[in-house]
Protein backbone atom coordinates (compact mmCIF):
# COMPACT_ATOMS: atom_id res chain seq x y z
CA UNK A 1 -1.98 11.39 -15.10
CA UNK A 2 0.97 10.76 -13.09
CA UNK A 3 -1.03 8.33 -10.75
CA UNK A 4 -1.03 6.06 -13.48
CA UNK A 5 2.87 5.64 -13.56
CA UNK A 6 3.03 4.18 -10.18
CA UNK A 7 3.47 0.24 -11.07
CA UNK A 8 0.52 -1.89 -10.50
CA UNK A 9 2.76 -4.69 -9.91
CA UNK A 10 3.21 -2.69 -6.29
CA UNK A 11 0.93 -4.67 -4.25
CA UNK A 12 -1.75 -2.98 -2.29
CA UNK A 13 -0.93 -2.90 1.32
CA UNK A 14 -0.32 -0.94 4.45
CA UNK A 15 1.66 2.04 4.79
CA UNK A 16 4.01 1.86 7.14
CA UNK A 17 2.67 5.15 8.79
CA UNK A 18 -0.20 4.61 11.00
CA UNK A 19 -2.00 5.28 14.62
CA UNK A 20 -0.17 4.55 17.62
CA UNK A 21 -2.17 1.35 18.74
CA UNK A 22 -1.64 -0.44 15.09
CA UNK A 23 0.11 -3.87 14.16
CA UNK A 24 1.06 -4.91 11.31
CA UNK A 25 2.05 -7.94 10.20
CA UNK A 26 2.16 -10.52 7.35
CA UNK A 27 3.82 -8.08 4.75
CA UNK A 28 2.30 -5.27 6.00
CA UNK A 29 -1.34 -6.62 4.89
CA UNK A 30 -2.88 -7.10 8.11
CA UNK A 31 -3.40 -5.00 10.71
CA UNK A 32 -4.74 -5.44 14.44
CA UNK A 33 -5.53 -3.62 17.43
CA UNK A 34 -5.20 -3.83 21.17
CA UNK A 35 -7.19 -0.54 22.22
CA UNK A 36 -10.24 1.63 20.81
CA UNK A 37 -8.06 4.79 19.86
CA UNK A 38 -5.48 5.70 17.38
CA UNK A 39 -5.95 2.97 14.81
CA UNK A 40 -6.13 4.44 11.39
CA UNK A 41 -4.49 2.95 8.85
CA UNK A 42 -3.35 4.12 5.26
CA UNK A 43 -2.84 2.51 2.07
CA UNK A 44 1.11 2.29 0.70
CA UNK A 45 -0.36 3.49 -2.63
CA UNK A 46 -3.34 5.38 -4.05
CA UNK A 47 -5.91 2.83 -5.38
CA UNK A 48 -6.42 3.10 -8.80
CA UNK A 49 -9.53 3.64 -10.92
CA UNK A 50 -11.39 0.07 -11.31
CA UNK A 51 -8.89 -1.62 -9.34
CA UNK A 52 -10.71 -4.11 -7.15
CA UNK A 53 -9.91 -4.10 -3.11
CA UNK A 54 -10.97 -6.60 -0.76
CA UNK A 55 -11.16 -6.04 2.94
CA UNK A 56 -11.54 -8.99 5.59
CA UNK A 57 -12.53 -9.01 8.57
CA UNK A 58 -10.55 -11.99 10.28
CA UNK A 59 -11.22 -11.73 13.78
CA UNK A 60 -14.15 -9.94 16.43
CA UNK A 61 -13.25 -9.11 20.17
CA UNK A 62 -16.21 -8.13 22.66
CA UNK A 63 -13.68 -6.07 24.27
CA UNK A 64 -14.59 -3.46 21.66
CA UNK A 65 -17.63 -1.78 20.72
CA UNK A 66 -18.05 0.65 17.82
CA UNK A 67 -17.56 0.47 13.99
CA UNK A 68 -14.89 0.21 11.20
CA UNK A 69 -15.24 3.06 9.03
CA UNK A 70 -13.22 2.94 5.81
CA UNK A 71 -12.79 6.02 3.46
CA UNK A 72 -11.82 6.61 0.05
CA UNK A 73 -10.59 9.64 -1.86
């Protein structure tokens, strides 16, 4: 159960790691685009059993068709 030693006080956000066409900003808890490919993102931490996570969709461009897929493991 070494998982469970990583603080919780750690907030959940972005790792710094990510595809090439990636922004992030505000803390590392938003990220944004500027072309279709390359844009995965990781957590900074796993996500822990029960723990709630929120995702928000802020803004939508026409420029861009296609779908956000988001994966847990």
């Amino acid at each position: 159960m070494a998982s469970n030693n990583l603080s919780i006080a750690e907030p959940l956000c972005f790792h710094q790691i990510h595809g090439e066409q990636i922004q992030l900003t505000e803390g590392n808890t938003v990220a944004s685009r500027d072309r279709l490919n390359n844009n995965l993102v990781f957590t900074n931490r796993p996500i822990f059993p029960n723990e709630i996570v929120q995702f928000i969709v802020q803004d939508i461009s026409d420029q861009f068709h296609g779908l956000i897929r988001i994966a847990l493991t």
